[in-house]
Every structure is written in C-alpha cells, then in structure tokens.
N, C-alpha and C. Protein backbone atom coordinates (compact mmCIF):
# COMPACT_ATOMS: atom_id res chain seq x y z
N UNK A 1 24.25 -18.24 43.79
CA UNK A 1 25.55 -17.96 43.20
C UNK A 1 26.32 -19.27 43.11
N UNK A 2 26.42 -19.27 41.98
CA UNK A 2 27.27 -20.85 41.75
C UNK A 2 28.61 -20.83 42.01
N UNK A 3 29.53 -21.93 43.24
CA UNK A 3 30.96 -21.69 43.50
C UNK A 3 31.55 -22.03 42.33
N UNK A 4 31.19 -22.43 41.43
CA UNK A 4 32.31 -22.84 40.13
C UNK A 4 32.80 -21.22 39.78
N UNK A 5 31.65 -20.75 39.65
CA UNK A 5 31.81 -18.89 39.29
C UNK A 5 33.31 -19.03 40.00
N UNK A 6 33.10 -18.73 41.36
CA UNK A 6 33.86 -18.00 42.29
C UNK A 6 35.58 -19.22 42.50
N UNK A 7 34.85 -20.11 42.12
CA UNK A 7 36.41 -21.06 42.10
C UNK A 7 36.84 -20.44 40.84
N UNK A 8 36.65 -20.55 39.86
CA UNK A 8 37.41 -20.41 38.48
C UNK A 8 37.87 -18.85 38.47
N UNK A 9 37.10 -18.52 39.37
CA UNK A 9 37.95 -17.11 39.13
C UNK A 9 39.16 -16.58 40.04
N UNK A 10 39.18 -17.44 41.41
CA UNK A 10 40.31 -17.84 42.05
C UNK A 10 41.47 -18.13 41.52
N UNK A 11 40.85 -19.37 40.74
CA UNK A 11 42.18 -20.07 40.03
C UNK A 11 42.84 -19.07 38.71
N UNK A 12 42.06 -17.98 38.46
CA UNK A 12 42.32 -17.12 37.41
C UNK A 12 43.27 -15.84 38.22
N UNK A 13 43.73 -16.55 39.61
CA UNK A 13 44.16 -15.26 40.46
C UNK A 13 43.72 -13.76 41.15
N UNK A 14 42.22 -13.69 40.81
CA UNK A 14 41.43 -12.67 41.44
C UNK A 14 41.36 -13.28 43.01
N UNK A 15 41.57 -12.31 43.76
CA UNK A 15 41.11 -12.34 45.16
C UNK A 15 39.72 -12.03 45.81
N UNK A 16 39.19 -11.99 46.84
CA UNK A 16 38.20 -11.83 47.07
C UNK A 16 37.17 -10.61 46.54
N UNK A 17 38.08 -9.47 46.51
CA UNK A 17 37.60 -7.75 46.39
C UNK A 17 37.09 -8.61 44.91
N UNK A 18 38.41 -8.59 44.03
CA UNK A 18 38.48 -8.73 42.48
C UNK A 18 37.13 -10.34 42.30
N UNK A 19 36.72 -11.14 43.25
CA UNK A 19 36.13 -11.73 42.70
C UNK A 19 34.60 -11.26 42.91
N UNK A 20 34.46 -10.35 43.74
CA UNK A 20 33.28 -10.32 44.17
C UNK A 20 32.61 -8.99 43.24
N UNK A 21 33.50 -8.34 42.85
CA UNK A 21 33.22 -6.99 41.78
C UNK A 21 33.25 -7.48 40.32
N UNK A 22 34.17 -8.61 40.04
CA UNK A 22 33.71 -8.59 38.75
C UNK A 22 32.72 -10.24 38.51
N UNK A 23 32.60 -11.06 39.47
CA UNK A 23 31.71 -11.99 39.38
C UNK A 23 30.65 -11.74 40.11
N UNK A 24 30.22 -12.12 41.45
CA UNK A 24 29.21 -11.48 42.35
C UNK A 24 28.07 -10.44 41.85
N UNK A 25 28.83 -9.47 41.46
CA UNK A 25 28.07 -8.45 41.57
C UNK A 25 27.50 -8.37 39.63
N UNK A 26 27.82 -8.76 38.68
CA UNK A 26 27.30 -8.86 37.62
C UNK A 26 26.47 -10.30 37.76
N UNK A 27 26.54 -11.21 38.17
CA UNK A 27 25.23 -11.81 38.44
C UNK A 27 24.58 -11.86 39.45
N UNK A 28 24.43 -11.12 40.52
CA UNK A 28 23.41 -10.72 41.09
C UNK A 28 22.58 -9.25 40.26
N UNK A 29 23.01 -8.41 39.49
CA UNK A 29 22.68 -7.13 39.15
C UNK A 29 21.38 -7.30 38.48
N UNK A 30 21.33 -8.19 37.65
CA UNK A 30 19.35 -8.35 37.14
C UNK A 30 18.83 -8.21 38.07
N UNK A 31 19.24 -9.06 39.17
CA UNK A 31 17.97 -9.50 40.39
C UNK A 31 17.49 -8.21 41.16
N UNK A 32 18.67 -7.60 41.37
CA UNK A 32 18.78 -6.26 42.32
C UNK A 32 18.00 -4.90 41.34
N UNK A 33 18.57 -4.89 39.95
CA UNK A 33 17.58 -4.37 39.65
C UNK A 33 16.09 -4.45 39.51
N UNK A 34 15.69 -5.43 39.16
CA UNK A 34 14.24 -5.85 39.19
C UNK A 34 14.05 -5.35 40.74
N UNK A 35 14.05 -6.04 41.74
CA UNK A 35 13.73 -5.38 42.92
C UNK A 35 14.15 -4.63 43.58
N UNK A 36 14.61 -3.74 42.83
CA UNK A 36 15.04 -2.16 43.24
C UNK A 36 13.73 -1.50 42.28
N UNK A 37 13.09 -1.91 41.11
CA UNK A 37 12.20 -1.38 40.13
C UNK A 37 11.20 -1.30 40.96
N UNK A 38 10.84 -2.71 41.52
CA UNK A 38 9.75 -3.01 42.04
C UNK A 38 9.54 -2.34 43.04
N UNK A 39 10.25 -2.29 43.81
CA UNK A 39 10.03 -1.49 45.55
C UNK A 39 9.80 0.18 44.99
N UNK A 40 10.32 0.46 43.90
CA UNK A 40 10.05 1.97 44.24
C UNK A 40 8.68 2.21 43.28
N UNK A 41 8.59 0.89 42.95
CA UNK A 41 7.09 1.47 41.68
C UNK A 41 5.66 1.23 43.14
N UNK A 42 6.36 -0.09 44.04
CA UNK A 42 5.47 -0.57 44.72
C UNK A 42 5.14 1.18 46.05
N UNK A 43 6.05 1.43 46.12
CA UNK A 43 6.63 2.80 47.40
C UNK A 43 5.59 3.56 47.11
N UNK A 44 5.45 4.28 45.80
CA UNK A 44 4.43 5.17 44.76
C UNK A 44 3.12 5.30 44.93
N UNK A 45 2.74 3.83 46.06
CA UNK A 45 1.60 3.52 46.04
C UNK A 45 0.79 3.68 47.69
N UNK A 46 1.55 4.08 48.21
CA UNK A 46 1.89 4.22 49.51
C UNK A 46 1.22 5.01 50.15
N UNK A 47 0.47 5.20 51.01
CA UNK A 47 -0.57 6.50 51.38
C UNK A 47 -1.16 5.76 52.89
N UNK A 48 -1.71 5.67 52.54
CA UNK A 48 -2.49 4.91 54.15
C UNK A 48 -1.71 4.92 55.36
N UNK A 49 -0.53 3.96 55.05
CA UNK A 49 0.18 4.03 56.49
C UNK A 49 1.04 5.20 57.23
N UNK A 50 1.30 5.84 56.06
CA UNK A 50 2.15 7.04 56.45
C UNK A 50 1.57 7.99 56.83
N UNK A 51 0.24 8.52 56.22
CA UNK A 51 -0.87 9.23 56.64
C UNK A 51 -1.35 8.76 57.96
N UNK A 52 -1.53 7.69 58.59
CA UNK A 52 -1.97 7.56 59.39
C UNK A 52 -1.17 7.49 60.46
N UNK A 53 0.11 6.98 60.33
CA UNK A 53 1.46 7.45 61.22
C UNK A 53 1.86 8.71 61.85
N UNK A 54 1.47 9.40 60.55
CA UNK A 54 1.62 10.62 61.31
C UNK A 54 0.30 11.65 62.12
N UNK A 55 -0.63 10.91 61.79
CA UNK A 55 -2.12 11.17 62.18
C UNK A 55 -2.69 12.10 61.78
N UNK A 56 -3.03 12.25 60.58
CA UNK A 56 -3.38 12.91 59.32
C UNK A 56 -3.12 13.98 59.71
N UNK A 57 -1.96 14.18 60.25
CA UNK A 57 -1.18 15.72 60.24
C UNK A 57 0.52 15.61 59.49
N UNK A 58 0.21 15.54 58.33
CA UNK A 58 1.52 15.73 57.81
C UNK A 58 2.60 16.44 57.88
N UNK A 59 3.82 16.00 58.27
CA UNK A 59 4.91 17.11 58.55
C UNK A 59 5.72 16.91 56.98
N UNK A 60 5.87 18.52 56.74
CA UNK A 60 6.61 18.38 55.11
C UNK A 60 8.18 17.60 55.47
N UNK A 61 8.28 17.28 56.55
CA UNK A 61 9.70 17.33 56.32
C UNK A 61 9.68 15.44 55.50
N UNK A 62 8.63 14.62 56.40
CA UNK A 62 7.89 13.55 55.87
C UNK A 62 7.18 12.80 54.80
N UNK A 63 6.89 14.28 53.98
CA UNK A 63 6.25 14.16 52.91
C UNK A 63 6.47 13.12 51.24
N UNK A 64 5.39 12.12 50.93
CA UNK A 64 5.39 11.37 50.27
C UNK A 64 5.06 12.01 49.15
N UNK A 65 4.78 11.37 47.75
CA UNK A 65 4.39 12.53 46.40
C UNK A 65 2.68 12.12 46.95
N UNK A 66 2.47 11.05 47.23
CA UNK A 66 0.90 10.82 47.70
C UNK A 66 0.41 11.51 48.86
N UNK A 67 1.15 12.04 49.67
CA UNK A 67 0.17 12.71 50.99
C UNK A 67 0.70 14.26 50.44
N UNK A 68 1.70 14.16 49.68
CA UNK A 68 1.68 15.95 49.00
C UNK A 68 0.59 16.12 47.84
N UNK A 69 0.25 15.02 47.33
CA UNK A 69 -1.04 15.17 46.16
C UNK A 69 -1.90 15.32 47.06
N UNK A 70 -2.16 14.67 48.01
CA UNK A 70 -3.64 14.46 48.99
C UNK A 70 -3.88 16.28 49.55
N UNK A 71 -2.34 16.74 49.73
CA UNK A 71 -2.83 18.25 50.60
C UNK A 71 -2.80 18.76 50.43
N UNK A 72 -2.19 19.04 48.82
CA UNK A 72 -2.74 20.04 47.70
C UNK A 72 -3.55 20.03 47.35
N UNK A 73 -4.52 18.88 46.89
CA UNK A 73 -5.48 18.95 45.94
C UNK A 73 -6.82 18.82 46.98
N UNK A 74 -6.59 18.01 48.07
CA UNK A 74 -8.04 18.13 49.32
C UNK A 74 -7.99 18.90 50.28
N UNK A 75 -6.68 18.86 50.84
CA UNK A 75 -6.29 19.86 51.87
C UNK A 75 -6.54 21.04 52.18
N UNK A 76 -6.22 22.20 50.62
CA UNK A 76 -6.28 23.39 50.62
C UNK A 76 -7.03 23.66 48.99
N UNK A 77 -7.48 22.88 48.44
CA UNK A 77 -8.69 22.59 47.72
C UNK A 77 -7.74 23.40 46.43
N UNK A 78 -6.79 22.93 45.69
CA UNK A 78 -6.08 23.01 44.84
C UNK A 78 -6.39 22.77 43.76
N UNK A 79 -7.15 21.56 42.95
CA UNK A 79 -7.67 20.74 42.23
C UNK A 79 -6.79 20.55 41.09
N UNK A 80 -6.91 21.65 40.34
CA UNK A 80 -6.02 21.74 39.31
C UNK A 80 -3.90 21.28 40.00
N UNK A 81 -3.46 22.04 40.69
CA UNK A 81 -2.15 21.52 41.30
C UNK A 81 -2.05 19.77 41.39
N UNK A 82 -3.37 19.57 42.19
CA UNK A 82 -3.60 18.33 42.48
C UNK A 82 -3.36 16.99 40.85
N UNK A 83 -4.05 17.59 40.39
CA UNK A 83 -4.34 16.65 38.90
C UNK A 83 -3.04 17.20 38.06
N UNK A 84 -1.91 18.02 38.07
CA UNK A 84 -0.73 18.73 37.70
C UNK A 84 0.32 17.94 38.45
N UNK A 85 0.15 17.23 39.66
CA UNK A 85 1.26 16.17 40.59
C UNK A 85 0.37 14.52 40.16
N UNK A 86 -0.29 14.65 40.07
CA UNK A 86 -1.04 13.55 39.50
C UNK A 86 -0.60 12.59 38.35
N UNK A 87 -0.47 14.19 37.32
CA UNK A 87 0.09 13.14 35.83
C UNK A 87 1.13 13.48 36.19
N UNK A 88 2.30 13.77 37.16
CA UNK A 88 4.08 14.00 36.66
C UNK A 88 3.96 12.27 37.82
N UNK A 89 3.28 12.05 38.49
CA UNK A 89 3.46 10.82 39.23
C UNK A 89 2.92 9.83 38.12
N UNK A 90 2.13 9.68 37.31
CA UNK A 90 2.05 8.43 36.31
C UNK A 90 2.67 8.67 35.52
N UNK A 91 3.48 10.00 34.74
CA UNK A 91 4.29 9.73 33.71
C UNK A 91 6.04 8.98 34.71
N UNK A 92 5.83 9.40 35.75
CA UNK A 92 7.59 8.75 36.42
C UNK A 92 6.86 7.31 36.44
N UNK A 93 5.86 6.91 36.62
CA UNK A 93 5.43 5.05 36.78
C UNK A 93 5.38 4.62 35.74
N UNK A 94 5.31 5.50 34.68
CA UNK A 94 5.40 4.43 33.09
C UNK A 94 6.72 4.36 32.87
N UNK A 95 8.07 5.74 33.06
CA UNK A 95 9.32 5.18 32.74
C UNK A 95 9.82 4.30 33.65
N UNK A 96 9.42 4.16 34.93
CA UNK A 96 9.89 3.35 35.70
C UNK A 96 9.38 1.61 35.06
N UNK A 97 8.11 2.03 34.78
CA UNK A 97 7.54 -0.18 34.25
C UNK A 97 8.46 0.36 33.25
N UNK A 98 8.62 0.87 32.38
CA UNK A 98 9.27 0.47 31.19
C UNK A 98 10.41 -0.17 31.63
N UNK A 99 11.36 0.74 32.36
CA UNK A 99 12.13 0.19 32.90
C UNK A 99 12.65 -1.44 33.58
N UNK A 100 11.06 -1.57 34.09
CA UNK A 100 11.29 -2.93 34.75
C UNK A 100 10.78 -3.95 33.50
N UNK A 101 10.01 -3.71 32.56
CA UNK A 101 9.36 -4.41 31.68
C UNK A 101 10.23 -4.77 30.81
N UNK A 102 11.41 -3.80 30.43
CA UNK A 102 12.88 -4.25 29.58
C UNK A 102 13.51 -5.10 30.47
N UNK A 103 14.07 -5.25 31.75
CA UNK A 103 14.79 -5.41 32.38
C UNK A 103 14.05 -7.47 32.32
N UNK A 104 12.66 -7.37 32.66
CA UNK A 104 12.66 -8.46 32.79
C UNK A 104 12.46 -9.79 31.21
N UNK A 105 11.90 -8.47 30.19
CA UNK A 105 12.45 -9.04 28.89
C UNK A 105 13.84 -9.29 28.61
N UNK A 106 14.69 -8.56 29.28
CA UNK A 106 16.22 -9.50 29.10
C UNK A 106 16.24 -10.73 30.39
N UNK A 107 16.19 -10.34 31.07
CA UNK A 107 16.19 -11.71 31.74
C UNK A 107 15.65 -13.02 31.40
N UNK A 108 14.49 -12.77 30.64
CA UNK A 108 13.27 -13.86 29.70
C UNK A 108 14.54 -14.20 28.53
N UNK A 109 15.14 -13.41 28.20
CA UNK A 109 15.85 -13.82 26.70
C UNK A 109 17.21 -14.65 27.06
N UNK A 110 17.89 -14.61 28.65
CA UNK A 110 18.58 -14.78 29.10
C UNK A 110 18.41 -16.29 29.16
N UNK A 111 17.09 -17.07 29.98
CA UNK A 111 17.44 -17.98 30.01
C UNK A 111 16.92 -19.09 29.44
C-alpha cells in the first residue's frame, strides 16, 4: 500500500475510518478477491485430512461436499446420488474459475 495513497487523502481531509474505506480497501480488493477464489476452489479439494480427522467416521454435523459424495455414493452404495453431487460440485468449480479467471484478466489489463 503506497503512503502517497494514504497521505493525499489526509490532506483531502478524510480521517482514518474515511481513509481506510475508501482507499485501503479498494486497493487491496483484487488481491482479497483472488485469494478468497482460490482458497475456496483450493477447500473443494479437500478429503484426506478431514476424513481422517475424524477417523473415517464422519459426523454430519462436519460434513464436507467431498466426504458427503464419498458416503453417499461408497458408503451406502448410492452411485447414481453419488455422480448427481458430483456434477453440482464441478458445475460450482467452473463458476467459481470463471470467476477467478475474469478477476485475474482484469488485474492483467490493470497493469
């Protein structure tokens, strides 16, 4: 964060609240989005440790969309349910890249 930002907007009479809401926080907001994209596309992917945390006894209250695909579809031999949570979990990962894939095409055009 560059202090010229935060000086010039001093000298423009914003105080701290007023500088940090309308400077601060619009250039940090690319960044935060991108890795707000990332962590939840990366989250999606998640299975191993949580499964094994809880020691392949899942409590619903715990439940990930990956250890709820895993105990529908192997658990209680679902197949079809299974492959029905399957594609609603890759169609939410394509709007989500889209999401991040615009986000970082403006940032590319940005600088």
């Amino acid at each position: 964060m560059p202090r010229d930002l935060l000086e010039a907007a001093s000298v423009d009479g914003a105080g701290p609240v007023r500088g940090f809401s309308d400077v601060t926080v619009p250039v940090l907001k690319p960044i935060l989005l991108v890795l707000t994209s990332l962590s939840i596309i990366w989250d999606f992917g998640v299975f191993t440790q949580p499964f094994l945390l809880l020691q392949s006894r899942p409590n619903t209250d715990y439940y990930l969309m990956s250890i709820y695909l895993f105990e529908k579809s192997i658990g209680i031999h679902e197949y079809g349910l299974g492959s029905a949570i399957a594609i609603v979990m890759v169609l939410i990962m394509l709007v989500l890249s889209f999401f991040y894939v615009r986000q970082m095409v403006r940032l590319g055009d940005v600088r």
